[in-house]
Protein backbone atom coordinates (compact mmCIF):
# COMPACT_ATOMS: atom_id res chain seq x y z
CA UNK A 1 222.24 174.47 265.38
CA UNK A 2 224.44 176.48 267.44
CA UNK A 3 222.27 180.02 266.26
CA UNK A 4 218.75 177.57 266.94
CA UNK A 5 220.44 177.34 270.75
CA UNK A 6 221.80 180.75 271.34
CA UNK A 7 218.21 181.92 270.57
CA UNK A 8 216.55 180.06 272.78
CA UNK A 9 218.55 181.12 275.60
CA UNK A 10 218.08 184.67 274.73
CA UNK A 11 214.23 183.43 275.21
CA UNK A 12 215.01 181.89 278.19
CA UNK A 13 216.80 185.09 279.96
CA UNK A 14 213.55 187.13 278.70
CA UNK A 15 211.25 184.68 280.68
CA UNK A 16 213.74 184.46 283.67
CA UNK A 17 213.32 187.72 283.96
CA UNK A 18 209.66 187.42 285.05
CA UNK A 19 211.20 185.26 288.21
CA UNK A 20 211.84 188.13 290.47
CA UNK A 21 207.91 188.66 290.86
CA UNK A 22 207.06 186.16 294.32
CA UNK A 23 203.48 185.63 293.03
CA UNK A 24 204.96 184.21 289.14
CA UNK A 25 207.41 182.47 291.44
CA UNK A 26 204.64 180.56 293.66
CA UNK A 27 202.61 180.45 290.20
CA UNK A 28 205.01 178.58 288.58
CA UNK A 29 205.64 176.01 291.39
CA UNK A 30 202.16 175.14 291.66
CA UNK A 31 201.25 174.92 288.13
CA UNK A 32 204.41 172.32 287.74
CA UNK A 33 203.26 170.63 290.51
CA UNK A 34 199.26 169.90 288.63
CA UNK A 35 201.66 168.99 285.54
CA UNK A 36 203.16 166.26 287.48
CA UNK A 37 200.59 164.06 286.29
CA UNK A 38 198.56 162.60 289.10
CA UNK A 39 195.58 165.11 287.79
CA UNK A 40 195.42 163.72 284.57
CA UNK A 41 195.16 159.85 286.09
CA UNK A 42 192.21 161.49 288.48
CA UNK A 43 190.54 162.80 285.57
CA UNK A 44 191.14 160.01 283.69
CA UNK A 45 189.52 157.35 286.72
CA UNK A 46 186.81 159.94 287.40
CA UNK A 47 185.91 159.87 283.68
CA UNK A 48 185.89 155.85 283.57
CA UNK A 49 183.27 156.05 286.90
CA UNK A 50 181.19 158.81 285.63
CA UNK A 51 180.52 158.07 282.38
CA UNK A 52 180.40 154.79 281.06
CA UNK A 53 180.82 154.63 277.43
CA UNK A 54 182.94 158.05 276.79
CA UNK A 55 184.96 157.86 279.72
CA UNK A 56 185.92 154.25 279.16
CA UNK A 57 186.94 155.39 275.58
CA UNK A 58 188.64 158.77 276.82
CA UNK A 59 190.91 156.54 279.46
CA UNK A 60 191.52 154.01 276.77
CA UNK A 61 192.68 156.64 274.81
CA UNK A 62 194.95 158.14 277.25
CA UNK A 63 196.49 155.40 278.39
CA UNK A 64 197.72 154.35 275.01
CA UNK A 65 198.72 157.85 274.08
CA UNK A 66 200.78 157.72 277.32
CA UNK A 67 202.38 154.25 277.13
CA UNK A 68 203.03 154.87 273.42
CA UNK A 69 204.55 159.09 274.73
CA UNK A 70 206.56 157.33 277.61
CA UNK A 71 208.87 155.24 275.85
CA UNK A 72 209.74 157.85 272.85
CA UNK A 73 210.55 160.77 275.92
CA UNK A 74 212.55 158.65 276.98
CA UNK A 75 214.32 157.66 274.23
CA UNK A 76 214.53 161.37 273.38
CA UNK A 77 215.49 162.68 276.72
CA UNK A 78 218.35 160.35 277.03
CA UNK A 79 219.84 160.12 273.13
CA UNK A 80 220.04 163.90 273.03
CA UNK A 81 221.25 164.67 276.35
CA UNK A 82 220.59 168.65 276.63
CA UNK A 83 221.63 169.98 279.82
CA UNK A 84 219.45 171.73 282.13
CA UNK A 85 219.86 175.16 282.01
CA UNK A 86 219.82 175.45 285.53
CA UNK A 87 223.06 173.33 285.55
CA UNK A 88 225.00 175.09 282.56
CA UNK A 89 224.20 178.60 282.94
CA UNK A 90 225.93 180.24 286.39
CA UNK A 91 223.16 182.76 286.61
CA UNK A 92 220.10 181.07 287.29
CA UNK A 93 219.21 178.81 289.46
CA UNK A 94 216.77 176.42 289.62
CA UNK A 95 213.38 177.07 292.04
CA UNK A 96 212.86 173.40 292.10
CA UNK A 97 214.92 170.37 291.96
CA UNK A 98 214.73 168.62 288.55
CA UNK A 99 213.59 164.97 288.57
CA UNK A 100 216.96 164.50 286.00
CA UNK A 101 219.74 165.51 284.38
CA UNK A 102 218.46 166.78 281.14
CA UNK A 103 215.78 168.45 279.83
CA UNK A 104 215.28 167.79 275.83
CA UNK A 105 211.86 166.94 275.79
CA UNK A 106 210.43 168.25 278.33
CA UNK A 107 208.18 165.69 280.04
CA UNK A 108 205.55 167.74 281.72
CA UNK A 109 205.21 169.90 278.73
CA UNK A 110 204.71 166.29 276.27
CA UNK A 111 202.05 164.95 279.31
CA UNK A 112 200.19 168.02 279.29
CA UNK A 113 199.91 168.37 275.79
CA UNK A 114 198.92 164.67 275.07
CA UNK A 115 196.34 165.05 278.04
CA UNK A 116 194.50 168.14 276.22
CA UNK A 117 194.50 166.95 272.83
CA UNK A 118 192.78 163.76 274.15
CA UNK A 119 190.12 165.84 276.24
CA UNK A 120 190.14 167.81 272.81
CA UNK A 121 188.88 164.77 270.94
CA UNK A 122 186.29 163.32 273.53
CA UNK A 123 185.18 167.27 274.91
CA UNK A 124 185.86 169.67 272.68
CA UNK A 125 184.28 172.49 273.84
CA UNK A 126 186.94 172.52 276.84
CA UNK A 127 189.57 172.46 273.91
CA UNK A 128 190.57 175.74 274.53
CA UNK A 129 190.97 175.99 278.02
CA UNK A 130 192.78 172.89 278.69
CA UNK A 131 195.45 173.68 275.47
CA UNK A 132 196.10 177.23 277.56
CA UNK A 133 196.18 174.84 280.72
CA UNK A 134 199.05 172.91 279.05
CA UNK A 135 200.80 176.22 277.54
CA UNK A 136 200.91 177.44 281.33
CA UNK A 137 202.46 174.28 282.54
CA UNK A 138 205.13 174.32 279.87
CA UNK A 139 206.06 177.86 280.69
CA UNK A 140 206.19 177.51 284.27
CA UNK A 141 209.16 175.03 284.08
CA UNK A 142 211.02 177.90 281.85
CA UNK A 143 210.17 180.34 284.94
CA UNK A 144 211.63 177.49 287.15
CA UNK A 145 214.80 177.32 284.76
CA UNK A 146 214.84 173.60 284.55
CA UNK A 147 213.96 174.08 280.91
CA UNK A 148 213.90 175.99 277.71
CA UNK A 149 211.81 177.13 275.43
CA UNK A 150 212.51 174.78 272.85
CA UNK A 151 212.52 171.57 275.14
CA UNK A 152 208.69 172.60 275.48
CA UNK A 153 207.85 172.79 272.32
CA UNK A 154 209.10 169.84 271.60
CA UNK A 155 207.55 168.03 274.05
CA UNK A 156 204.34 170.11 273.31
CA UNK A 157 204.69 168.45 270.11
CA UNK A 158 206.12 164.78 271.09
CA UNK A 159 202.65 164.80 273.02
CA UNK A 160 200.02 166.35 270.48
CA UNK A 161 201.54 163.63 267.92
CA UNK A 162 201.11 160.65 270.10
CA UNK A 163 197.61 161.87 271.31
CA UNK A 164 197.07 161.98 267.48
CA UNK A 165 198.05 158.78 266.67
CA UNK A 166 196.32 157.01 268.76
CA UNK A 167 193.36 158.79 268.68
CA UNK A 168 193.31 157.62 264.46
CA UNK A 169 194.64 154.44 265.02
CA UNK A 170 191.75 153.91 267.49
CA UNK A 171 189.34 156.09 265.04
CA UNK A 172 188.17 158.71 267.25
C-alpha cells in the first residue's frame, strides 16, 4: 500500500506541475465548478420537460444512481479518511478551498462519472464526449491539489458502478 501511495504522488507532482500555466489554472477552476453538480440536475429537469418518455426515464435513472452513489461516498470518504494533499504535502497549495477534510473518493469525479454513463445509456452517441467531459473534471481537482490521482479513479469508478446498477436493476 505504501508503494500504491508513493506512486500516486509522484503522479500528482507531474500534474502539479501543469499549475504554473494561468490559463490550466482558470481551466481547472471552472471545469470544477460545472462538476459541482447543479448542471447535471439542469440537464436532468430539462430532459424530464423536453422529452416525455426518455427524459422521465433518464431522470429516474439518475436520481437513483445518485441516491444509491451518495450514501456509499460517503461511507467511503469518511471510513478511509485520506488526507487532502493540499493539507499533507508543504508544497502545494490548494487553488480552491475543499468542501472537506478528505479526499478518498473523490466526489466530483464519482458525480461526473455516474452522470455520463447514464447519458451513455439513454444517448449514446454523446457517449464519448461526455466520458472526456467527466475525465476533465476529475483532473482538474488534481490541478487544484485537493485530490489525487487515485481518489479519481476511484470515484470514476464508485460512479460508473452505481450508474450500472441501476441502469440493470431498472433494465435499461
Amino acid at each position: 500500500m505504501e508503494k500504491l501511495s508513493a506512486a500516486d504522488t509522484r503522479v500528482f507532482f507531474w500534474f502539479s506541475g501543469y499549475r504554473i500555466f494561468r490559463p490550466v489554472e482558470h481551466a481547472s477552476r471552472w471545469v470544477s465548478r460545472c462538476g459541482d453538480g447543479y448542471l447535471y440536475g439542469l440537464a436532468g429537469i430539462l430532459l424530464l420537460l423536453l422529452e416525455p418518455l426518455q427524459g422521465r426515464q433518464f431522470f429516474a435513472a439518475g436520481a437513483w444512481a445518485f441516491t444509491l452513489e451518495l450514501p456509499l461516498y460517503l461511507l467511503l470518504k469518511n471510513t478511509i479518511q485520506r488526507d487532502r494533499p493540499c493539507h499533507v504535502l508543504s508544497q502545494i497549495e490548494a487553488l480552491i478551498k475543499p468542501s472537506d477534510r478528505f479526499s478518498f473518493p473523490s466526489g466530483h469525479a464519482a458525480a461526473a462519472f455516474l452522470f455520463a454513463t447514464v447519458v451513455s445509456a439513454f444517448y449514446p452517441q454523446a457517449a464519448v464526449i461526455v466520458y472526456i467531459l467527466a475525465g476533465i473534471v476529475g483532473l482538474s481537482r488534481v490541478l487544484l491539489g485537493v485530490h489525487y490521482p487515485a481518489d479519481i479513479l476511484a470515484g470514476a469508478l464508485l460512479g460508473y458502478v452505481s450508474a450500472e446498477l441501476v441502469l440493470v436493476f431498472l433494465g435499461h
